[in-house]
PDB file of N, CA and C in Angstrom:
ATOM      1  N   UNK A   1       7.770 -54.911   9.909  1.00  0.00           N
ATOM      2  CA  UNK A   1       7.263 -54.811   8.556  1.00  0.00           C
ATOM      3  C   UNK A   1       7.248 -56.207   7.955  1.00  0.00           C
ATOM      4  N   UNK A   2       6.044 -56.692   7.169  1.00  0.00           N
ATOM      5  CA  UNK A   2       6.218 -57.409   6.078  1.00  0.00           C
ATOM      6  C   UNK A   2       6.183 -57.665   5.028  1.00  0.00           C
ATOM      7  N   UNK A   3       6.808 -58.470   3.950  1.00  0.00           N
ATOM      8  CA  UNK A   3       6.492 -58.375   2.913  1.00  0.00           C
ATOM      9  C   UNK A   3       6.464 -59.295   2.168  1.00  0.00           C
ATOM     10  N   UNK A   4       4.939 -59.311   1.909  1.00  0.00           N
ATOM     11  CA  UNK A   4       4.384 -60.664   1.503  1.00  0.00           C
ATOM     12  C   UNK A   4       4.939 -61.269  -0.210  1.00  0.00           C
ATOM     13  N   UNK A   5       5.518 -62.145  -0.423  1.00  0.00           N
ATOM     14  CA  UNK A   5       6.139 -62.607  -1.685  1.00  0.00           C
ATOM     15  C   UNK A   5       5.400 -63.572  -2.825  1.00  0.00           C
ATOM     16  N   UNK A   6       4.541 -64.397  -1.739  1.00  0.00           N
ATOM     17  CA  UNK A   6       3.675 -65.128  -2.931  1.00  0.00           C
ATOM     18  C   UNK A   6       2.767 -65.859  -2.341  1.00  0.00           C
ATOM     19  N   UNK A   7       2.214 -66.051  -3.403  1.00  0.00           N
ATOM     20  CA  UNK A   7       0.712 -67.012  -2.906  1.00  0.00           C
ATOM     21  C   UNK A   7       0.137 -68.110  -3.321  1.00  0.00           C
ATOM     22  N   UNK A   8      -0.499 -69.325  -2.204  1.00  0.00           N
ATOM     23  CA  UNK A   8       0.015 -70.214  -2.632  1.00  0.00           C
ATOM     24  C   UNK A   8      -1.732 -70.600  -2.877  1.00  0.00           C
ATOM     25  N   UNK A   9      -1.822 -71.018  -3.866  1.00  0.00           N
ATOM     26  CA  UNK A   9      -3.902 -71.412  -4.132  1.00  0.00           C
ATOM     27  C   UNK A   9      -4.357 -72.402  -3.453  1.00  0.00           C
ATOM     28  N   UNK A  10      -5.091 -72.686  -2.860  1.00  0.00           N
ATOM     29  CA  UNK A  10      -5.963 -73.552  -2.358  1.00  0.00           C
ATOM     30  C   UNK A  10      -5.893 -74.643  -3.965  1.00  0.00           C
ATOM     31  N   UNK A  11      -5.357 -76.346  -3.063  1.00  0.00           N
ATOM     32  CA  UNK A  11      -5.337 -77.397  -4.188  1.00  0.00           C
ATOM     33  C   UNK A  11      -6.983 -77.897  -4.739  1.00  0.00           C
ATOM     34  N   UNK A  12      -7.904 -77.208  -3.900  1.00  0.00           N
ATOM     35  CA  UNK A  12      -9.651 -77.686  -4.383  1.00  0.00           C
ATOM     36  C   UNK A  12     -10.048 -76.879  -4.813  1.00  0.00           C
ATOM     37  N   UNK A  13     -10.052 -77.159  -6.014  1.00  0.00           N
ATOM     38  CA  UNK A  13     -11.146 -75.713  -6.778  1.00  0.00           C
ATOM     39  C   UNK A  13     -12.357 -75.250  -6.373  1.00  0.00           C
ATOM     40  N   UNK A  14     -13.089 -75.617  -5.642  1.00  0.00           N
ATOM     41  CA  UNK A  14     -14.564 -75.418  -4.686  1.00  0.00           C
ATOM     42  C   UNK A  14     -13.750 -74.414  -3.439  1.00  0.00           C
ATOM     43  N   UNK A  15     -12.536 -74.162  -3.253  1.00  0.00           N
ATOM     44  CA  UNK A  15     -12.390 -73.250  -1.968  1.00  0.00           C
ATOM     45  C   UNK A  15     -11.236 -72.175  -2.776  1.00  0.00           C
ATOM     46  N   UNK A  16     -11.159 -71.765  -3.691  1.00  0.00           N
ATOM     47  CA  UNK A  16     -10.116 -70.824  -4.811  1.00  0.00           C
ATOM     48  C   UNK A  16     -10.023 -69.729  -3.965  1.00  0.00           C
ATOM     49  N   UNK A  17     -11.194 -69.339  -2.822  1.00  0.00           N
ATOM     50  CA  UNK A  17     -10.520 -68.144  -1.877  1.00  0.00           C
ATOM     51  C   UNK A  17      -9.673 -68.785  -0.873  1.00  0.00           C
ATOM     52  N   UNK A  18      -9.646 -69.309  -0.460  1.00  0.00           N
ATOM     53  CA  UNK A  18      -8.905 -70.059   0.536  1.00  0.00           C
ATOM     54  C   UNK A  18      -7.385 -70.209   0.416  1.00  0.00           C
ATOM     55  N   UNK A  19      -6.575 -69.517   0.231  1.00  0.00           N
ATOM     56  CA  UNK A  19      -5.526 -69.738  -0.239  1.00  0.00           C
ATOM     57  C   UNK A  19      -4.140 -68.935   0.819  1.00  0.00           C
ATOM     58  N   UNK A  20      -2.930 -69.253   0.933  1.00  0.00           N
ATOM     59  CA  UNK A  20      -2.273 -68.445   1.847  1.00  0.00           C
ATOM     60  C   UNK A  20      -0.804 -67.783   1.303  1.00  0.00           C
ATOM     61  N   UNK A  21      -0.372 -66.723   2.030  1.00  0.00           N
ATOM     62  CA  UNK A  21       0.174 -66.127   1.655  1.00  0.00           C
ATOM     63  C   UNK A  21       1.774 -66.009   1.975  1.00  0.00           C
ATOM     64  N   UNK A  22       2.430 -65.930   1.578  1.00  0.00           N
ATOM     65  CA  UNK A  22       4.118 -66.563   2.131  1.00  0.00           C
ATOM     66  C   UNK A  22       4.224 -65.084   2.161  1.00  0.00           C
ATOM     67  N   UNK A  23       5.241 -64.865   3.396  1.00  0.00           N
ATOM     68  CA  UNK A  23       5.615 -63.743   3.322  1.00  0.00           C
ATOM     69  C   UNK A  23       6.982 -63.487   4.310  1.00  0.00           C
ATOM     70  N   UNK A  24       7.858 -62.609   4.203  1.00  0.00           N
ATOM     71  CA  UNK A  24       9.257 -62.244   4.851  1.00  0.00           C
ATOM     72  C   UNK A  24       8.778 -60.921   5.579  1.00  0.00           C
ATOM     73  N   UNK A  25       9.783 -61.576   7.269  1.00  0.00           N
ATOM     74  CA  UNK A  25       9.682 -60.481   8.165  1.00  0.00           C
ATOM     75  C   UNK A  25      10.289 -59.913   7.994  1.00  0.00           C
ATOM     76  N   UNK A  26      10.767 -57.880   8.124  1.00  0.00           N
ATOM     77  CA  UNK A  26      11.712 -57.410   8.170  1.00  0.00           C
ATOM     78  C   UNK A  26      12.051 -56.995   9.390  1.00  0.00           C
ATOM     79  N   UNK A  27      13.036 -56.658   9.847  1.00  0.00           N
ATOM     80  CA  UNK A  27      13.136 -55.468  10.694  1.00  0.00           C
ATOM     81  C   UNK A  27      13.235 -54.334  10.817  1.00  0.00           C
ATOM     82  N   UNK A  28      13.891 -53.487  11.156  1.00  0.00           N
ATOM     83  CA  UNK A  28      13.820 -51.853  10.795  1.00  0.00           C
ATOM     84  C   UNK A  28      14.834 -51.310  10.294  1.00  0.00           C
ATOM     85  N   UNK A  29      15.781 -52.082   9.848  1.00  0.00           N
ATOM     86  CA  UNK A  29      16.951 -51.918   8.495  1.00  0.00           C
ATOM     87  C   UNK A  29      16.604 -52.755   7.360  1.00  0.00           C
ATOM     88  N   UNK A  30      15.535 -53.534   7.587  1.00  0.00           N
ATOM     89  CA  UNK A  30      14.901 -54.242   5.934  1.00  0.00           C
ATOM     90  C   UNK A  30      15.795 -55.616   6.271  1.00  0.00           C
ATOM     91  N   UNK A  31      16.542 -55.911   7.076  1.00  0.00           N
ATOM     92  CA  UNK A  31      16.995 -57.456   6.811  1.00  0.00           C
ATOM     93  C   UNK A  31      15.751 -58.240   7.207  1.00  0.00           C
ATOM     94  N   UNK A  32      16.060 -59.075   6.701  1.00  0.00           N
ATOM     95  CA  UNK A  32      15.285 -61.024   6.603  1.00  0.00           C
ATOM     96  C   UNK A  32      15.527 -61.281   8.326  1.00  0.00           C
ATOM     97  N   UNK A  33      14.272 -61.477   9.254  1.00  0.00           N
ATOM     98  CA  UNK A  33      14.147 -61.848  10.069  1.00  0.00           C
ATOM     99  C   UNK A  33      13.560 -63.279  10.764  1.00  0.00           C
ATOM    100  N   UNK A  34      13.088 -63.699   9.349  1.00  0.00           N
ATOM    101  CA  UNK A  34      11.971 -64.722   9.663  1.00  0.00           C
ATOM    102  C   UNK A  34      11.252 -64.885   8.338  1.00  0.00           C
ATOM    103  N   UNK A  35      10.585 -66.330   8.262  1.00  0.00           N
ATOM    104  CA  UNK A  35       9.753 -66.576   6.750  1.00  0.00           C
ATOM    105  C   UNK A  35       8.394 -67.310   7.715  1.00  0.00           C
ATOM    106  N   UNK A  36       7.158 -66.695   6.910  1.00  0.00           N
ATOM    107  CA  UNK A  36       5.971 -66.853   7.789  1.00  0.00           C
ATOM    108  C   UNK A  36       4.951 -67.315   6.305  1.00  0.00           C
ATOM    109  N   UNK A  37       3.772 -67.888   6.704  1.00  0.00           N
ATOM    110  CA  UNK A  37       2.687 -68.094   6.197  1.00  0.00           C
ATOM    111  C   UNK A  37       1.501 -67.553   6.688  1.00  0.00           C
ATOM    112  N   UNK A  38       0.362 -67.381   6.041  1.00  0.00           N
ATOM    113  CA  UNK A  38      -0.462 -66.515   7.037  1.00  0.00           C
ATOM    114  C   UNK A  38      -1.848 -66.759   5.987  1.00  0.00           C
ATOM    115  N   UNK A  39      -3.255 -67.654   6.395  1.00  0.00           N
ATOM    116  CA  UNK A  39      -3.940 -67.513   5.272  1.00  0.00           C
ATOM    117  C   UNK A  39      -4.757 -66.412   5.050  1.00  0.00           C
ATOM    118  N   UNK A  40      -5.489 -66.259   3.905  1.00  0.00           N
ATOM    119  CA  UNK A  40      -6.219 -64.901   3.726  1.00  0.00           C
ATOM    120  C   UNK A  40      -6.576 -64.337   4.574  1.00  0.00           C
ATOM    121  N   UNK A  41      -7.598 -65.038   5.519  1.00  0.00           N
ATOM    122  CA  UNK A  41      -8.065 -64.068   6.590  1.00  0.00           C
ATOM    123  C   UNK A  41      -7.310 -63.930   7.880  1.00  0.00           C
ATOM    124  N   UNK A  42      -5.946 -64.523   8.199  1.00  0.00           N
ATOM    125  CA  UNK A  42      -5.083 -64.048   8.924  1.00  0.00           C
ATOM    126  C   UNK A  42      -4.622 -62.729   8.741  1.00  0.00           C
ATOM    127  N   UNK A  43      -4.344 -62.881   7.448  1.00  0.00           N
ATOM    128  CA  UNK A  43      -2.988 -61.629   6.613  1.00  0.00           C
ATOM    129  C   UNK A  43      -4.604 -60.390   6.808  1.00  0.00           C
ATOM    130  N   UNK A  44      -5.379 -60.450   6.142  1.00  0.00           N
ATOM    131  CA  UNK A  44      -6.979 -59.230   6.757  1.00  0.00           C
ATOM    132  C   UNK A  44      -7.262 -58.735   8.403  1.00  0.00           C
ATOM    133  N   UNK A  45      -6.998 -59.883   9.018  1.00  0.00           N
ATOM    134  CA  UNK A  45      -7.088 -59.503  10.064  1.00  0.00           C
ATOM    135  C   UNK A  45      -6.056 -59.161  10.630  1.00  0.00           C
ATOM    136  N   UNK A  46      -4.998 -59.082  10.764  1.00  0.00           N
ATOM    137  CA  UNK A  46      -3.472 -58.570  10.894  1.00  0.00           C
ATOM    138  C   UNK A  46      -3.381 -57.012   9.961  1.00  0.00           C
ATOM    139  N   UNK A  47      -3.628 -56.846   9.292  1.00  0.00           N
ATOM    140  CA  UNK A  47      -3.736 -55.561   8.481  1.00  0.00           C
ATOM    141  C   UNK A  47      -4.535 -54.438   9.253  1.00  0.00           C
ATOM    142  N   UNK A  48      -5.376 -55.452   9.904  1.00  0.00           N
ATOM    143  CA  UNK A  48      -6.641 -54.067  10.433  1.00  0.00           C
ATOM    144  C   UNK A  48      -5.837 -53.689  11.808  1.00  0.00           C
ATOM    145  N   UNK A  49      -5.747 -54.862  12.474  1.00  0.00           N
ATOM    146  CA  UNK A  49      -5.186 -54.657  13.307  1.00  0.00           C
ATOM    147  C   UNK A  49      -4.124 -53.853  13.622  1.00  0.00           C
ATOM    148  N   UNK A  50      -2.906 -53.824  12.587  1.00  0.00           N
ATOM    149  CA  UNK A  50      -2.315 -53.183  12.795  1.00  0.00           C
ATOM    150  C   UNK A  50      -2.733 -51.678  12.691  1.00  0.00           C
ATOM    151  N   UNK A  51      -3.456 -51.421  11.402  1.00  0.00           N
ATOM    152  CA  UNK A  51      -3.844 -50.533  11.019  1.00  0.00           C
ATOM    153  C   UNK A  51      -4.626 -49.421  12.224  1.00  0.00           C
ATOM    154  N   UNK A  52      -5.719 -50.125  13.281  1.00  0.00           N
ATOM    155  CA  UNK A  52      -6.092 -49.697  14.015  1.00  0.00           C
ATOM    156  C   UNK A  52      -4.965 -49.156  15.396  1.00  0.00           C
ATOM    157  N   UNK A  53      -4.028 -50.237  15.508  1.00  0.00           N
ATOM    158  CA  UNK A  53      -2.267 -49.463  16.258  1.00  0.00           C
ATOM    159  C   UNK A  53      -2.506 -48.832  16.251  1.00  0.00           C
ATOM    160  N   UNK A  54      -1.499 -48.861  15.099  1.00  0.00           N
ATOM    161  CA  UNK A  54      -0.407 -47.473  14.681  1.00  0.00           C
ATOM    162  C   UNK A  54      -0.460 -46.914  13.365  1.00  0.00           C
ATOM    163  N   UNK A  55      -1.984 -46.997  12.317  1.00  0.00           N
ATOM    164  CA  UNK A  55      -2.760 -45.841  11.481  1.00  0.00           C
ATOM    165  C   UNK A  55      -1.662 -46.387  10.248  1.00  0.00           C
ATOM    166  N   UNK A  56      -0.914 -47.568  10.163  1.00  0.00           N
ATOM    167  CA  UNK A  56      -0.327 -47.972   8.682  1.00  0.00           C
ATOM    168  C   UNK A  56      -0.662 -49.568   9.168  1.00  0.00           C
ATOM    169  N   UNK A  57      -0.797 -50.276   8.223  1.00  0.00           N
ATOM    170  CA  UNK A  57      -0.880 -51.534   7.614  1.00  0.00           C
ATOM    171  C   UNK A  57       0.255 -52.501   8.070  1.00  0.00           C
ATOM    172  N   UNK A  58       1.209 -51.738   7.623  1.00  0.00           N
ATOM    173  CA  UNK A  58       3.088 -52.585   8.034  1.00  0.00           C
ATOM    174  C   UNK A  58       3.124 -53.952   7.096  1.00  0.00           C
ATOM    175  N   UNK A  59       2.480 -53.822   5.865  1.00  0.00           N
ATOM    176  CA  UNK A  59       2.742 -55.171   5.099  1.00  0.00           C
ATOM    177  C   UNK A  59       2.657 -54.260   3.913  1.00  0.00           C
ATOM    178  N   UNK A  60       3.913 -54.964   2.996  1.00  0.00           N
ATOM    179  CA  UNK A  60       4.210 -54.488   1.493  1.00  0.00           C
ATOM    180  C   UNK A  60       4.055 -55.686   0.553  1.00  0.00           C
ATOM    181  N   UNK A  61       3.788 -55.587  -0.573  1.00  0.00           N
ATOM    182  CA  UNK A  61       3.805 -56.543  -1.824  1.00  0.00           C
ATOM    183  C   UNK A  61       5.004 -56.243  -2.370  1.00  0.00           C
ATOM    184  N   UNK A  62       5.316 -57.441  -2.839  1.00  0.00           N
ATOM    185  CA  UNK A  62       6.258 -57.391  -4.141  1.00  0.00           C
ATOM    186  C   UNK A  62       5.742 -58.526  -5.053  1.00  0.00           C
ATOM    187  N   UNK A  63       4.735 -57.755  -6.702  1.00  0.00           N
ATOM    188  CA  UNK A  63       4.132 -58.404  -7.052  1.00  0.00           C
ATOM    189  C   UNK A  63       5.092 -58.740  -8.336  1.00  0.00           C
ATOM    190  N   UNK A  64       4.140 -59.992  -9.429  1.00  0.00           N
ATOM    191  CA  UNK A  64       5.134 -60.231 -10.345  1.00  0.00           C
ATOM    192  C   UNK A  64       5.739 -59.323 -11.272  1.00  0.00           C
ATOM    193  N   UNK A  65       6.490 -59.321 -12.201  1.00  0.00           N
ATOM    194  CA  UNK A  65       7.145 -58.078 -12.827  1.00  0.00           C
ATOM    195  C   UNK A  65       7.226 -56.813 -12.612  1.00  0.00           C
ATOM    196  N   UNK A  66       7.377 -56.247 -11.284  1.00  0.00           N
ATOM    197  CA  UNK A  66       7.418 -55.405 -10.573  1.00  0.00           C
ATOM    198  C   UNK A  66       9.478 -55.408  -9.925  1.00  0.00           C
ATOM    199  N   UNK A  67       9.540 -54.048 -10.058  1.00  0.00           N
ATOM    200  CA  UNK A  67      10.712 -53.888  -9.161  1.00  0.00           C
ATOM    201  C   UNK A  67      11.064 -52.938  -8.013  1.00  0.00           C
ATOM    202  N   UNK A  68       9.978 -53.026  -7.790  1.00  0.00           N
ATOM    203  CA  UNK A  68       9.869 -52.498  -6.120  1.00  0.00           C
ATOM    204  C   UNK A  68       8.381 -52.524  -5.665  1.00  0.00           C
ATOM    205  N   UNK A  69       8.648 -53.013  -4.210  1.00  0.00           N
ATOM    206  CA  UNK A  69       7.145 -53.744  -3.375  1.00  0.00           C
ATOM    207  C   UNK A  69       6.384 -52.558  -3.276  1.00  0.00           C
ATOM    208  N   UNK A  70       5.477 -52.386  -2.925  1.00  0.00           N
ATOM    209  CA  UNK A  70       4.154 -51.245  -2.775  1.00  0.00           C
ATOM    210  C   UNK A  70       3.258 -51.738  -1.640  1.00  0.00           C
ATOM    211  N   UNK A  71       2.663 -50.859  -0.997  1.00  0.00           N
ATOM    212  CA  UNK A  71       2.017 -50.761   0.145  1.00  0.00           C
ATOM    213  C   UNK A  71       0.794 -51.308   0.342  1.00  0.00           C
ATOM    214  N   UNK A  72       0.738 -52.159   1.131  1.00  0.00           N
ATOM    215  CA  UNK A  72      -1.083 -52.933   1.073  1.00  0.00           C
ATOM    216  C   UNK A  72      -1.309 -52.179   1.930  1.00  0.00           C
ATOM    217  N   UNK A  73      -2.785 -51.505   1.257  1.00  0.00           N
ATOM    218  CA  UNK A  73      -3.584 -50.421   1.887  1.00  0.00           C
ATOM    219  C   UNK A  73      -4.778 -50.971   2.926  1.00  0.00           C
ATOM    220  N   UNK A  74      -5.652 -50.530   3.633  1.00  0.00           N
ATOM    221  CA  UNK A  74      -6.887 -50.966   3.992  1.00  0.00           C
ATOM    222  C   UNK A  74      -7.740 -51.298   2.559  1.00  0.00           C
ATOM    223  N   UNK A  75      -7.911 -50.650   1.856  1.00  0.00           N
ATOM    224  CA  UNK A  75      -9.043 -50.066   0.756  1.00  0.00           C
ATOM    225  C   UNK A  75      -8.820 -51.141   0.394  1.00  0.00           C
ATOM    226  N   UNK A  76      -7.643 -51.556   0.310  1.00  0.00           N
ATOM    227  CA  UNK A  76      -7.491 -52.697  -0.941  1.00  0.00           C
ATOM    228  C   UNK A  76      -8.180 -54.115  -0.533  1.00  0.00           C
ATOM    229  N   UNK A  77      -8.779 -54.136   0.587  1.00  0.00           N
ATOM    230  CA  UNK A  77     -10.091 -54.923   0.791  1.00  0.00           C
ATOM    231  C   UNK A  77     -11.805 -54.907   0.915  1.00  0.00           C
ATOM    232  N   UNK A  78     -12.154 -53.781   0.466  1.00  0.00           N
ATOM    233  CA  UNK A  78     -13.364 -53.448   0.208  1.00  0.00           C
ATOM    234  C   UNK A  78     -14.226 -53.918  -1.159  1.00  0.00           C
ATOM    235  N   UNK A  79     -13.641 -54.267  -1.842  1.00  0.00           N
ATOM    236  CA  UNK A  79     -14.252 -54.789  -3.025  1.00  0.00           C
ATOM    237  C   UNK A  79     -13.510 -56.159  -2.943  1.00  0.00           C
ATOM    238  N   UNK A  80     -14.406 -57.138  -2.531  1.00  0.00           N
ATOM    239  CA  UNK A  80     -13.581 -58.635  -2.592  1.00  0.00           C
ATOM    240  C   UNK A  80     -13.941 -59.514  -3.442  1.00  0.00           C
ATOM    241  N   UNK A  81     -13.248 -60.153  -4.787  1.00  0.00           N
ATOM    242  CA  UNK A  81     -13.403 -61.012  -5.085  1.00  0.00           C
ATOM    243  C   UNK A  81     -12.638 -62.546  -5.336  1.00  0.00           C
ATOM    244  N   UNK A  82     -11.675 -63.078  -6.405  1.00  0.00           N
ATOM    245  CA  UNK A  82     -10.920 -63.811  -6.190  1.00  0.00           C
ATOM    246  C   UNK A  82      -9.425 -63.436  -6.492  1.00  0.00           C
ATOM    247  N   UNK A  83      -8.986 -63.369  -5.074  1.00  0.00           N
ATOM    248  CA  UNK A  83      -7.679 -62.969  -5.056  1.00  0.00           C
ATOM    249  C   UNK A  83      -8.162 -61.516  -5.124  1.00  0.00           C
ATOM    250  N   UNK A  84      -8.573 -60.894  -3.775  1.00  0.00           N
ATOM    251  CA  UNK A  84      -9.610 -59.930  -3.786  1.00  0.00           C
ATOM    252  C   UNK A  84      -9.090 -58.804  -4.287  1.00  0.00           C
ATOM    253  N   UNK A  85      -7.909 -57.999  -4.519  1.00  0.00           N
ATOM    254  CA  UNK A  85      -7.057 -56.744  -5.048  1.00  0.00           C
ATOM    255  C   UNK A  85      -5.910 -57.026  -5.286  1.00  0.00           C
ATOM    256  N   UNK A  86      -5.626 -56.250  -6.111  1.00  0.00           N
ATOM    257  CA  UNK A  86      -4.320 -56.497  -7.307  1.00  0.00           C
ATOM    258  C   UNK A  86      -3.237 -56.802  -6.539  1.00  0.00           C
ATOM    259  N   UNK A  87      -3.002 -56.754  -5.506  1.00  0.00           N
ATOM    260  CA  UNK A  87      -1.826 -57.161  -4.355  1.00  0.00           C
ATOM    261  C   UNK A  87      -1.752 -58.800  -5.249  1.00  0.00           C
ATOM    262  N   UNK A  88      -2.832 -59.629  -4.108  1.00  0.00           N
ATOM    263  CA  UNK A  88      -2.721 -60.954  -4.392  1.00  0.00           C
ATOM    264  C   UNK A  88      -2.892 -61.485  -5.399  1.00  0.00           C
ATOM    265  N   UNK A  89      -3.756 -60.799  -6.662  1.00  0.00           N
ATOM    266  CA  UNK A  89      -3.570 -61.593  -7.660  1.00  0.00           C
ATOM    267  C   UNK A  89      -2.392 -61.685  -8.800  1.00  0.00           C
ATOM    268  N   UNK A  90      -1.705 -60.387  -7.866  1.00  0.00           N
ATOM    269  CA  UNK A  90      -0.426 -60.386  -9.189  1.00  0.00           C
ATOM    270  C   UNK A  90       0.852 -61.273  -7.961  1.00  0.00           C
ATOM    271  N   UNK A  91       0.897 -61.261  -7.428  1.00  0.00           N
ATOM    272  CA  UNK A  91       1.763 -62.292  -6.386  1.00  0.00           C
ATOM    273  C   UNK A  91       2.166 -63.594  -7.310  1.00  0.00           C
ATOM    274  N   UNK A  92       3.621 -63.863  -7.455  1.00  0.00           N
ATOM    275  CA  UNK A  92       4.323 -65.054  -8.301  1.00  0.00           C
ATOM    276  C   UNK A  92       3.250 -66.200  -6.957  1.00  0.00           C
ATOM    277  N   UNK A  93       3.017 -67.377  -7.785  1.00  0.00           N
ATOM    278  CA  UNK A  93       2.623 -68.540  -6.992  1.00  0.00           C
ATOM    279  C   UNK A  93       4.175 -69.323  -6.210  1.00  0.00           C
ATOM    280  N   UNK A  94       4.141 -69.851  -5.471  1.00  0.00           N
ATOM    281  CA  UNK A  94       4.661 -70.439  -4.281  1.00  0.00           C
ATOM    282  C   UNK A  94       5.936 -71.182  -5.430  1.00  0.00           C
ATOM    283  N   UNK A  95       5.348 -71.858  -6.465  1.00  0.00           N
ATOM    284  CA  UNK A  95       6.501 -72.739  -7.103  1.00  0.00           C
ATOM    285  C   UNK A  95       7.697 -71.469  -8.329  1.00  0.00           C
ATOM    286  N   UNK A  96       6.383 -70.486  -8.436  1.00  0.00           N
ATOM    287  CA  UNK A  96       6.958 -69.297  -9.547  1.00  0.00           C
ATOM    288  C   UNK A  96       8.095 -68.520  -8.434  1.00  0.00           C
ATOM    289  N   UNK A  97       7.673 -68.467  -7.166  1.00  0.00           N
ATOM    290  CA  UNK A  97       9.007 -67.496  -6.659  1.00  0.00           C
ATOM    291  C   UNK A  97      10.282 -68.791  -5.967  1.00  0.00           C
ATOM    292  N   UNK A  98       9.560 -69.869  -6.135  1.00  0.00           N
ATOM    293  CA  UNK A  98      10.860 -70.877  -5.952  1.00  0.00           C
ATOM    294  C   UNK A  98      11.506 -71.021  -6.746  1.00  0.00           C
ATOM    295  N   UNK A  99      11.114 -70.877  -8.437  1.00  0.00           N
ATOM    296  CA  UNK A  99      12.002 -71.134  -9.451  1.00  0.00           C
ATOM    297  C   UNK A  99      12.894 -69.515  -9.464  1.00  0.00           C
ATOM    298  N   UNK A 100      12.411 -68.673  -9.001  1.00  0.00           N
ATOM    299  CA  UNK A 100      12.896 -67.219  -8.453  1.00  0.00           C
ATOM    300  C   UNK A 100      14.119 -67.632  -7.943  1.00  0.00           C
ATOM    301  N   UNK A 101      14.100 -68.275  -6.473  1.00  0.00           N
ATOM    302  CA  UNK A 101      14.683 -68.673  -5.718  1.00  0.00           C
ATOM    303  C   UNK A 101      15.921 -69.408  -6.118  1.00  0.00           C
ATOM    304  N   UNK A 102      15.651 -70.561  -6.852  1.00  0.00           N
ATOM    305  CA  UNK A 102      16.122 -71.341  -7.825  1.00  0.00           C
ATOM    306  C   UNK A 102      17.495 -70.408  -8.531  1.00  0.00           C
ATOM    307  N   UNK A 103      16.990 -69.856  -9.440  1.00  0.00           N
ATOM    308  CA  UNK A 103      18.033 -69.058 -10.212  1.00  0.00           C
ATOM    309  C   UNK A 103      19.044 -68.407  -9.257  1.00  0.00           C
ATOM    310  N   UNK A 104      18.580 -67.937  -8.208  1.00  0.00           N
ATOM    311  CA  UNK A 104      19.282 -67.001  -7.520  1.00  0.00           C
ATOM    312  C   UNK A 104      20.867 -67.938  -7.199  1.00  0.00           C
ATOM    313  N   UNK A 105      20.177 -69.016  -6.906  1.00  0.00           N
ATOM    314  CA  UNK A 105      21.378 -70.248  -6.271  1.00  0.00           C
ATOM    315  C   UNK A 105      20.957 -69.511  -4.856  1.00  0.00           C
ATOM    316  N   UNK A 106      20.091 -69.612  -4.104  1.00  0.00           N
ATOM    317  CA  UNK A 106      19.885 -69.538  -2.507  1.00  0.00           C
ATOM    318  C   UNK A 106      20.243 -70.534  -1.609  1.00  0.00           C
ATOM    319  N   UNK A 107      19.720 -71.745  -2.458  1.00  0.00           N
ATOM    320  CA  UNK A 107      19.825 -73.020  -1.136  1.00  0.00           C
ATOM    321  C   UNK A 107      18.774 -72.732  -0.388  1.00  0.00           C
ATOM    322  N   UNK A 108      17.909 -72.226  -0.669  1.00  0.00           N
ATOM    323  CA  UNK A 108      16.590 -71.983   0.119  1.00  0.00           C
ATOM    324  C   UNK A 108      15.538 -72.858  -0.803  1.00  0.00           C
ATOM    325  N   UNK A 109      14.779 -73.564   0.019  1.00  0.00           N
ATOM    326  CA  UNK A 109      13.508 -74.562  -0.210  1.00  0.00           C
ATOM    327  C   UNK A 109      12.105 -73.604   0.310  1.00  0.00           C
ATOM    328  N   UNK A 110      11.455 -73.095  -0.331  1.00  0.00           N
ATOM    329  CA  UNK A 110       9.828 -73.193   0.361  1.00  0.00           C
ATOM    330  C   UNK A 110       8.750 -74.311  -0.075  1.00  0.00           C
ATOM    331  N   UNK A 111       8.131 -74.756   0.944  1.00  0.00           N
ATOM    332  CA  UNK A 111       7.385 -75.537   0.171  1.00  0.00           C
ATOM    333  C   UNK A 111       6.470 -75.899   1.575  1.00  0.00           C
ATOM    334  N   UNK A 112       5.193 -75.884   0.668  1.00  0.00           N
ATOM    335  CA  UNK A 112       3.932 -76.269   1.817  1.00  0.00           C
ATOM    336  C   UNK A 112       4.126 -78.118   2.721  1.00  0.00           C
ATOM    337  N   UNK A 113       3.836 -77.679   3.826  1.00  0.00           N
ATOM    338  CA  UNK A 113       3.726 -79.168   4.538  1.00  0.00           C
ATOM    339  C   UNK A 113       2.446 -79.401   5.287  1.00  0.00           C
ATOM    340  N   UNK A 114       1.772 -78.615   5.013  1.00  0.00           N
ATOM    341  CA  UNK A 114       0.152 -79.128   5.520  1.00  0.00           C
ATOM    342  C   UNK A 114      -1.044 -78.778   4.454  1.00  0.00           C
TER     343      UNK A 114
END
């Protein structure tokens, strides 16, 4: 399972779809297995894929002011525009779930290097 936490925008305003998505692996008791990146059309094509498996998605949101993650559906890519369904556009940005992070006192850094 994953569950994608935030998203980080493309720095050129000429590519605003282009943007990628941070997200935590789980395992099958919900612990933290791994921290991944994946850009839009990775995280789409990984969805179908799975979807075509084993008939679920296996990626959850946890969007902003929300207190509990919800299920990214197929559907929720059929109408695409920027930040194509309410998944990604309500997603804290990359520095909003670090200051998240921040408060918590984690000692955890995310931060883009390419």
């Amino acid at each position: 399972m994953n569950l994608a936490v935030c998203v980080e925008p493309c720095s050129n305003p000429t590519k605003k779809n282009e943007y990628k998505i941070w997200y935590l692996e789980l395992n099958n008791d919900g612990k933290v297995i791994g921290i991944g990146v994946k850009s839009k059309d990775e995280l789409v094509q990984n969805v179908m894929e799975n979807f075509q498996k084993t008939g679920q998605t296996n990626w959850r949101c946890f969007k902003k002011d929300e207190e509990a993650s919800t299920e990214i559906e197929v559907f929720d890519f059929i109408a695409m525009n920027t930040f194509e369904n309410t998944h990604f556009g309500n997603l804290p940005t990359l520095s909003e779930f670090q200051a998240t992070l921040n408060a918590l006192e984690s000692n955890l850094e995310l931060r883009s290097i390419a």
